[in-house]
C-alpha atoms as a PDB file:
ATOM      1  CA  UNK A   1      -9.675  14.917 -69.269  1.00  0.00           C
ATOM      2  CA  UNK A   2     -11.606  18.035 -68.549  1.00  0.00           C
ATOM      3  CA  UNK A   3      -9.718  21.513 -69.869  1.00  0.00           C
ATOM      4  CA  UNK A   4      -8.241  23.167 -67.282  1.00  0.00           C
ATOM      5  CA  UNK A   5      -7.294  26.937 -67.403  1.00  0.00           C
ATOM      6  CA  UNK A   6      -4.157  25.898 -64.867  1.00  0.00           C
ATOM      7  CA  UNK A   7      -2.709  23.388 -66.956  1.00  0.00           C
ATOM      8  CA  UNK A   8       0.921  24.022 -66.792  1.00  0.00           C
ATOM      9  CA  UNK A   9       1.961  20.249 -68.254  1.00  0.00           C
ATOM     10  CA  UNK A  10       3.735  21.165 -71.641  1.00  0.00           C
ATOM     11  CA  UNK A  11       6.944  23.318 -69.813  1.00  0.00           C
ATOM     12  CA  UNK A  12       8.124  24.689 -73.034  1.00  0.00           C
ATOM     13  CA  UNK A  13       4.684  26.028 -73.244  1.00  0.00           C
ATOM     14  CA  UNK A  14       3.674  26.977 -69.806  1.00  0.00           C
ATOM     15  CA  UNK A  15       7.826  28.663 -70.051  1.00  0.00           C
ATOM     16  CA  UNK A  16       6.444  30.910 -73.172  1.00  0.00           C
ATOM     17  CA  UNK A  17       3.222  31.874 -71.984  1.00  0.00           C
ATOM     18  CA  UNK A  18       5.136  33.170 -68.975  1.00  0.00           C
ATOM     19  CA  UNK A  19       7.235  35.294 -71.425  1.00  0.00           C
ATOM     20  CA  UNK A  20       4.249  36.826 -73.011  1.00  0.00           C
ATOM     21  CA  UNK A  21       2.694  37.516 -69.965  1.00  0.00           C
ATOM     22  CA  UNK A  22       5.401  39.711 -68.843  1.00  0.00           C
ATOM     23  CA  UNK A  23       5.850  41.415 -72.183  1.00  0.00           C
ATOM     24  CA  UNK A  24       1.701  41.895 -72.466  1.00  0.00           C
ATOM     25  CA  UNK A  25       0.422  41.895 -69.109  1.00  0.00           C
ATOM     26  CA  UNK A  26      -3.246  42.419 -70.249  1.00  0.00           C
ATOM     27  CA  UNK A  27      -3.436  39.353 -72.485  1.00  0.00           C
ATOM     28  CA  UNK A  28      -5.104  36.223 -71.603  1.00  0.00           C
ATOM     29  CA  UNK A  29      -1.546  34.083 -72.000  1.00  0.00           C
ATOM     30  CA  UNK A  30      -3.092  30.886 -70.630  1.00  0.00           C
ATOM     31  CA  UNK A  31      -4.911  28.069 -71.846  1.00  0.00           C
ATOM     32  CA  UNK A  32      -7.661  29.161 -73.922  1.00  0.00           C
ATOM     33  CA  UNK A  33     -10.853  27.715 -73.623  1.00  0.00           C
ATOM     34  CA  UNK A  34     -13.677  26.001 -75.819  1.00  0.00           C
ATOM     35  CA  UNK A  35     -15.921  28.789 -77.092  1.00  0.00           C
ATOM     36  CA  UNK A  36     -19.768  27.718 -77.764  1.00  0.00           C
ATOM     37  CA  UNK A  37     -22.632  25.812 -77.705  1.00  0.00           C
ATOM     38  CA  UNK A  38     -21.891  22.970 -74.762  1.00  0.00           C
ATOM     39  CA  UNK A  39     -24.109  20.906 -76.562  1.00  0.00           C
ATOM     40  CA  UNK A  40     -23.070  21.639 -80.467  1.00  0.00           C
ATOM     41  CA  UNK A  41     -24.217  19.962 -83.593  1.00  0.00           C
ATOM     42  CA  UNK A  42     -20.788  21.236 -85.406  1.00  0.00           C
ATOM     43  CA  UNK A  43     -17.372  21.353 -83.778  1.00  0.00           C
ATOM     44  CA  UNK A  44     -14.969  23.100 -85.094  1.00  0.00           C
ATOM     45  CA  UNK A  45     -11.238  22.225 -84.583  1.00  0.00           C
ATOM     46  CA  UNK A  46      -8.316  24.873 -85.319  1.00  0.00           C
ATOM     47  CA  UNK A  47      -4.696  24.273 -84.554  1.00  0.00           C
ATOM     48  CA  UNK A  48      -3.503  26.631 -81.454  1.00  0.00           C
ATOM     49  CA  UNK A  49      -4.105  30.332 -80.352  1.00  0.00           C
ATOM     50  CA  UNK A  50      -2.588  33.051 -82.138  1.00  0.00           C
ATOM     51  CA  UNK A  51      -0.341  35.776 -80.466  1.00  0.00           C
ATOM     52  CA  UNK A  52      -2.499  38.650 -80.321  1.00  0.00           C
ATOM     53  CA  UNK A  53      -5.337  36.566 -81.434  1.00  0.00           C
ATOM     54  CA  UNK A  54      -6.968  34.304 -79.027  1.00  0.00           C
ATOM     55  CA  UNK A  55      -4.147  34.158 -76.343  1.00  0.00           C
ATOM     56  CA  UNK A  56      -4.705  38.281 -75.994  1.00  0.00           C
ATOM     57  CA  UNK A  57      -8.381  38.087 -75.768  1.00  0.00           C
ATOM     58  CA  UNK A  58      -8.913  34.539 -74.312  1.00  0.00           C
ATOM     59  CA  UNK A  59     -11.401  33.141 -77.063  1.00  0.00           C
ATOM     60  CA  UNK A  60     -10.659  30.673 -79.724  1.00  0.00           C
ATOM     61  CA  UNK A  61     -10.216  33.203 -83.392  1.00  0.00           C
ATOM     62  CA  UNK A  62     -11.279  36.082 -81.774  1.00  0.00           C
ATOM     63  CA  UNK A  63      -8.520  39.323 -82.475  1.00  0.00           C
ATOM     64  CA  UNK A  64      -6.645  38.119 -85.299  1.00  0.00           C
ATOM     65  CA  UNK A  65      -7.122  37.493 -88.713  1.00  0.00           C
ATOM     66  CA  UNK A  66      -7.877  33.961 -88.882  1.00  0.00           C
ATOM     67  CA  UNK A  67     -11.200  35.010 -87.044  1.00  0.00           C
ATOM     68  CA  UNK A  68     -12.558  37.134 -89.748  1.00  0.00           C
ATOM     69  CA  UNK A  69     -13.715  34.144 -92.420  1.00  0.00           C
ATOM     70  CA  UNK A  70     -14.941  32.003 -89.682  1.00  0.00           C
ATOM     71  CA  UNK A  71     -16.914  34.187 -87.682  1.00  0.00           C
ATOM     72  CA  UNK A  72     -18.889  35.735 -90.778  1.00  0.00           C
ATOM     73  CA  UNK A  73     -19.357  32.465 -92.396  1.00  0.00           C
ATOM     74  CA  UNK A  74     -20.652  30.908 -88.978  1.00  0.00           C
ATOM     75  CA  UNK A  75     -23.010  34.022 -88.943  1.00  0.00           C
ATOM     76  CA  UNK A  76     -23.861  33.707 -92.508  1.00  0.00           C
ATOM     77  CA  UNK A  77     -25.351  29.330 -92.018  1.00  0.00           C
ATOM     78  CA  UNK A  78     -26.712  30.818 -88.536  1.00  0.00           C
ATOM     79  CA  UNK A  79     -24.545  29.704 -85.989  1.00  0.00           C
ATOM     80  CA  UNK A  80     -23.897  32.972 -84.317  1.00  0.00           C
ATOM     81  CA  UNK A  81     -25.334  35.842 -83.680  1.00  0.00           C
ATOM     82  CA  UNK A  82     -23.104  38.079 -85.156  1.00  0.00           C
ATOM     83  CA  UNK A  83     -20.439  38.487 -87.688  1.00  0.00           C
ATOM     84  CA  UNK A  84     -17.470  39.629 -85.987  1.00  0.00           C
ATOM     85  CA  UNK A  85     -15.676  38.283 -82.666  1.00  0.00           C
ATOM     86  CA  UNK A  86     -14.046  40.646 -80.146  1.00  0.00           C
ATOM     87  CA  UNK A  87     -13.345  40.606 -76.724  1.00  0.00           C
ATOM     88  CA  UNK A  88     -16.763  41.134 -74.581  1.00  0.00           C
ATOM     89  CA  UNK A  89     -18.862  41.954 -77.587  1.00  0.00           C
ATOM     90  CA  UNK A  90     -21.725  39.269 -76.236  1.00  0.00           C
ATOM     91  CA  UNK A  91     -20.823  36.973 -79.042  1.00  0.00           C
ATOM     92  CA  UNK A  92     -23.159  33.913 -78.396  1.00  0.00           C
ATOM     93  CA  UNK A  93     -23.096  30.795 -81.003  1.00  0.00           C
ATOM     94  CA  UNK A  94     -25.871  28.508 -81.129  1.00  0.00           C
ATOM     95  CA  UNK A  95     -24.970  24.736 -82.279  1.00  0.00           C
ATOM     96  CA  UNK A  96     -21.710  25.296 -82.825  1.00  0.00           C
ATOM     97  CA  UNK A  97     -18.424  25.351 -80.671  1.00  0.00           C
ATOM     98  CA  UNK A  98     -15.046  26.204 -81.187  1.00  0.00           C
ATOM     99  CA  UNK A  99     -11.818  24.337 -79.630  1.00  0.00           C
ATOM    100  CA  UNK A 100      -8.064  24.549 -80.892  1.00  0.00           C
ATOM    101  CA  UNK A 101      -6.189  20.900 -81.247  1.00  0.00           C
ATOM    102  CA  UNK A 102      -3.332  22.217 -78.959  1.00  0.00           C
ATOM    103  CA  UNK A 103      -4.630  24.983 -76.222  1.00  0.00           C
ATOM    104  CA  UNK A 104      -1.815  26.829 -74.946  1.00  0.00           C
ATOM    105  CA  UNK A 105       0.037  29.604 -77.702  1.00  0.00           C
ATOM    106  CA  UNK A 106       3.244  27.602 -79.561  1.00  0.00           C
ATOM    107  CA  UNK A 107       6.333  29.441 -80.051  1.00  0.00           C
ATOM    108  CA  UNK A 108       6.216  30.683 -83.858  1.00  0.00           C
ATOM    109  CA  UNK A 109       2.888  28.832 -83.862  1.00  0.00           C
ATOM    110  CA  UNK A 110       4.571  25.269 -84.010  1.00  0.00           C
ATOM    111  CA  UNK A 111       3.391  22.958 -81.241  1.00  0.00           C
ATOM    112  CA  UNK A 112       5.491  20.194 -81.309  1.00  0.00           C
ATOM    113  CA  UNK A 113       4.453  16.578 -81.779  1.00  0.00           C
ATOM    114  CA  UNK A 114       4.517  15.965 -77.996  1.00  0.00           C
ATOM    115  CA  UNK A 115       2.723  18.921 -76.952  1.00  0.00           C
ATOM    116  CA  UNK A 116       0.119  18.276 -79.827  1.00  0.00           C
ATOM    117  CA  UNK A 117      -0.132  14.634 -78.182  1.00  0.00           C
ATOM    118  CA  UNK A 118      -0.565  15.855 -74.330  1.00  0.00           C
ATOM    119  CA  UNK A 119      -3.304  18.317 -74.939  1.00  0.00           C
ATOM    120  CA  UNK A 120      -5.166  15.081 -76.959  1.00  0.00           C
ATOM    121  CA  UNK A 121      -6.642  14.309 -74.175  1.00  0.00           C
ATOM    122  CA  UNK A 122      -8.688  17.629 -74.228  1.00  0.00           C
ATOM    123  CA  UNK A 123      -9.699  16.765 -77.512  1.00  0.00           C
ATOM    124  CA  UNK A 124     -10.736  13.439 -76.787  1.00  0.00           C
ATOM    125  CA  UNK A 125     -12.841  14.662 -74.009  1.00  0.00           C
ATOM    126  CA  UNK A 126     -15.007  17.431 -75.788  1.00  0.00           C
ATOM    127  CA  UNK A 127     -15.377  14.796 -78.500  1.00  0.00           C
ATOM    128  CA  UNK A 128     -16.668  12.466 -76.525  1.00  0.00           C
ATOM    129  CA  UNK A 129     -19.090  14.654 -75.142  1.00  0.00           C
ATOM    130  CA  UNK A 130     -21.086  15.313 -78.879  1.00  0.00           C
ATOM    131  CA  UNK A 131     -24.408  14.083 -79.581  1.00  0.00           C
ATOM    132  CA  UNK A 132     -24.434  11.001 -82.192  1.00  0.00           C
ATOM    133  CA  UNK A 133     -24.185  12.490 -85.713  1.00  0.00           C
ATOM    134  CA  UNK A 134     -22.380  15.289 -84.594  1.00  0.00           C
ATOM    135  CA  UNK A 135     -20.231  16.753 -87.671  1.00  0.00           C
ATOM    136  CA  UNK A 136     -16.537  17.875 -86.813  1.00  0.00           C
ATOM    137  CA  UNK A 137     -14.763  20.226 -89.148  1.00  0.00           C
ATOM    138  CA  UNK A 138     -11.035  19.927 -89.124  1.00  0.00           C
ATOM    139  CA  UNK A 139      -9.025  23.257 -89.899  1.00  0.00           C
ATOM    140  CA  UNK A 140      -5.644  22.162 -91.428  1.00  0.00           C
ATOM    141  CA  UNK A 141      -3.872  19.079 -91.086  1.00  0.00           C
ATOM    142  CA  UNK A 142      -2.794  19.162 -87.712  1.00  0.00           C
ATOM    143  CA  UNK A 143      -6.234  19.557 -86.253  1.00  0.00           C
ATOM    144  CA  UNK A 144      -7.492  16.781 -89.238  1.00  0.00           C
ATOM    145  CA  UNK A 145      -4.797  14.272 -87.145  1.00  0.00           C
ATOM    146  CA  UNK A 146      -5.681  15.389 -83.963  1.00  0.00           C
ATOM    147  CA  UNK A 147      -9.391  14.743 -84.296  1.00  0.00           C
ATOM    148  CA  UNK A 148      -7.879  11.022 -85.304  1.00  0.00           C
ATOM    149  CA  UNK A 149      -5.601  10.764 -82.984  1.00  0.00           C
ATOM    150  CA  UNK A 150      -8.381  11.337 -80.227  1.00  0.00           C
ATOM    151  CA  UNK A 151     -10.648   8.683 -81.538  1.00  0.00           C
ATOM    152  CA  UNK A 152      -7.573   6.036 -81.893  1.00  0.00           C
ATOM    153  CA  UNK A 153      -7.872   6.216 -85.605  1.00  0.00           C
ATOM    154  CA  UNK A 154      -4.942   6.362 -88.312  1.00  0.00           C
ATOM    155  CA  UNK A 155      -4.634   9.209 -90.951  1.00  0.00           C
ATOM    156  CA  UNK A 156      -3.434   6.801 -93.724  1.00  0.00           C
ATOM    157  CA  UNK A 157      -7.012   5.425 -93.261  1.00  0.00           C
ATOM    158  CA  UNK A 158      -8.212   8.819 -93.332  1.00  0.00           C
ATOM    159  CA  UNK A 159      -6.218  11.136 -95.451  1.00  0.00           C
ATOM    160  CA  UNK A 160      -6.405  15.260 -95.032  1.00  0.00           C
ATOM    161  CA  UNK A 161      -7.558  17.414 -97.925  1.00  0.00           C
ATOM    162  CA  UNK A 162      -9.301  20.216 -98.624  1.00  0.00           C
ATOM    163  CA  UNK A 163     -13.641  19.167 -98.883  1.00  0.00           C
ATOM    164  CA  UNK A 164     -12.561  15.469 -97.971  1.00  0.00           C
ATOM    165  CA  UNK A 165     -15.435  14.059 -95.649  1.00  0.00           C
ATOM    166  CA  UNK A 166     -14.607  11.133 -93.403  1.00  0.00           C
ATOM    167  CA  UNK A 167     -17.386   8.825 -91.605  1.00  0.00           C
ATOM    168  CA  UNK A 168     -16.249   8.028 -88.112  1.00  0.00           C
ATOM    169  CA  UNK A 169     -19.028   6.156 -87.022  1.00  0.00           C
ATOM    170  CA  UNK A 170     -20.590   8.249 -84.373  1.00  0.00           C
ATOM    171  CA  UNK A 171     -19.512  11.390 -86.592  1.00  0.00           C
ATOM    172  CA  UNK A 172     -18.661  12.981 -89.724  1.00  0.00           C
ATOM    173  CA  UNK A 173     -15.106  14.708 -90.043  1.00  0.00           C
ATOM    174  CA  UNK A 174     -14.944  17.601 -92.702  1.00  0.00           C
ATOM    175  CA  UNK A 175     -11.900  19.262 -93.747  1.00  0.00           C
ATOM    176  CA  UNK A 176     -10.638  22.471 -94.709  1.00  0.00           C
ATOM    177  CA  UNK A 177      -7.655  24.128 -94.930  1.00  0.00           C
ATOM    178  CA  UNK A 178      -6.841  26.359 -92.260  1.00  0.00           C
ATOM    179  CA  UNK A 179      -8.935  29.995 -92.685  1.00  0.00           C
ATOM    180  CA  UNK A 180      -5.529  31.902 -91.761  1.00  0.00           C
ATOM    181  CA  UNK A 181      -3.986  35.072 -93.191  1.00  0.00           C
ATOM    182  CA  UNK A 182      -1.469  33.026 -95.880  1.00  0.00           C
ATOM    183  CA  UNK A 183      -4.237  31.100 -96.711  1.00  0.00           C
ATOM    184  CA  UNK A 184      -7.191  33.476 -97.591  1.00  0.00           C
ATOM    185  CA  UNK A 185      -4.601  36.620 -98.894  1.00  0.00           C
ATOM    186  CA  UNK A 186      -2.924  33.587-101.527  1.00  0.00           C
ATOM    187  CA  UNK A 187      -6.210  32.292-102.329  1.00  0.00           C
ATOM    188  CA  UNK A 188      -5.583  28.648-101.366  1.00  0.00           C
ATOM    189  CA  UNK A 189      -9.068  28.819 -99.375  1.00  0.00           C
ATOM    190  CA  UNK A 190     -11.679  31.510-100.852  1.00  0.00           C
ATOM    191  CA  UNK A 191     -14.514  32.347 -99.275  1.00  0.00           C
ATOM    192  CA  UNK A 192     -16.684  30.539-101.788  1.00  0.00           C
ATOM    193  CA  UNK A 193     -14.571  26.985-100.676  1.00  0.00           C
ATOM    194  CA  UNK A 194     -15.225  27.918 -96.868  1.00  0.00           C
ATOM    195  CA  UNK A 195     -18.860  28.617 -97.497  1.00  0.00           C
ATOM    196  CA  UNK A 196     -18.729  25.333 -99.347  1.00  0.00           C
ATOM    197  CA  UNK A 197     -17.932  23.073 -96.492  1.00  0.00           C
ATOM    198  CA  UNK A 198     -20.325  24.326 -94.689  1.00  0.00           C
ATOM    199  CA  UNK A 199     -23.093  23.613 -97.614  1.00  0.00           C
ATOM    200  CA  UNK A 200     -22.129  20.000 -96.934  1.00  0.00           C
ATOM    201  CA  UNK A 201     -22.179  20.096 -93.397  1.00  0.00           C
ATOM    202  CA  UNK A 202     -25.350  21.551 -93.589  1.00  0.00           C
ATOM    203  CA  UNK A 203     -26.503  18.525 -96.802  1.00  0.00           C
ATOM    204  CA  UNK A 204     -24.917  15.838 -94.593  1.00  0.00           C
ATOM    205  CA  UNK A 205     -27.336  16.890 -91.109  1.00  0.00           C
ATOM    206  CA  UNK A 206     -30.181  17.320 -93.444  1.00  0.00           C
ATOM    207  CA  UNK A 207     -29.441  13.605 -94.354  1.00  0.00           C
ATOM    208  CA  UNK A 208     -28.573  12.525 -91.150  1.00  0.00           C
ATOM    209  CA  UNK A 209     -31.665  13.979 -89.460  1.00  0.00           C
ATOM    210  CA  UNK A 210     -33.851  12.204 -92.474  1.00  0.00           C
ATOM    211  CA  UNK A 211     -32.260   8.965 -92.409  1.00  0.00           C
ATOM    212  CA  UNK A 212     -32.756   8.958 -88.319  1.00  0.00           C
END
């Protein structure tokens, strides 16, 4: 199923965004969209929009501070063009693209399992759309499941955790934990276990590309 900026499916969500719309009438407060590459050698997978993150400016970690790791590091292994993501700042990214497991901003940030199931089908379509030996890279658990979930695959065969790699046939999953505030400010995820993901994602393409 394509991603539609309409979709209005989930009521307790389409309700909400209706709420925030009145209170902010200049945020985005819709479905936010993919961000990237169309044609991306990485895909990365985050959970749902943030408040006055990407539901305020419309793009996927872009306005909050679960933007700040990602965008530098994705600079850093030269997947963008820049370090920082803001509103209309011609941010471009080149291999890469960024989608959220569940689209649509959850009340206190908890989509529940339902919601997390309809917007699957999202999922199921961008990854569907990625070159063979495409890598994915799962932020949090929720996004790890999702990933599954869209490929009809069970997470006891494929268990979440932090650097865990998972070959899906087609593709590689990656995990990490989730590059938000409570994560990076306790020091659950440094910057030197982000960067290290993407060392492997980088190893396992070499090996791919080799091997092909």
């Amino acid at each position: 199923m394509k991603f539609s900026g309409n979709c209005r499916i989930c009521s307790r969500l389409s309700d909400f965004l209706d709420e925030v719309s009145k209170a902010h009438p200049d945020y985005h407060a819709k479905p936010v969209p993919p961000f990237g590459d169309p044609f991306p050698r990485l895909l990365i997978v985050g959970l749902a929009p943030g408040l006055h993150g990407a539901n305020r400016t419309g793009r996927p970690f872009t306005g909050d501070h679960a933007g700040i790791l990602l965008y530098e590091t994705l600079y850093k292994y030269g997947y963008s063009n820049q370090p920082m993501s803001e509103k209309g700042d011609g941010l471009t990214l080149n291999g890469c693209r960024i989608t959220n497991a569940v689209k649509c901003l959850p009340p206190q940030n908890k989509p529940e399992p339902a919601e997390i199931r309809q917007c699957n089908a999202y999922l199921s379509a961008e990854i569907a759309e990625l070159d063979e030996g495409a890598s994915i890279l799962a932020l949090g658990t929720i996004a790890h499941n999702a990933v599954l979930s869209s490929l009809r695959l069970k997470p006891k065969d494929h268990p979440f955790a932090h650097g865990n790699i998972h070959d899906l046939g087609k593709h590689t999953l990656h995990d990490s934990y989730h590059c938000s505030r409570y994560n990076t400010q306790t020091k659950r995820l440094t910057r030197e276990m982000f960067e290290e993901i993407f060392e492997e994602i980088g190893r396992k393409a070499c090996r791919t590309s080799t091997s092909g």
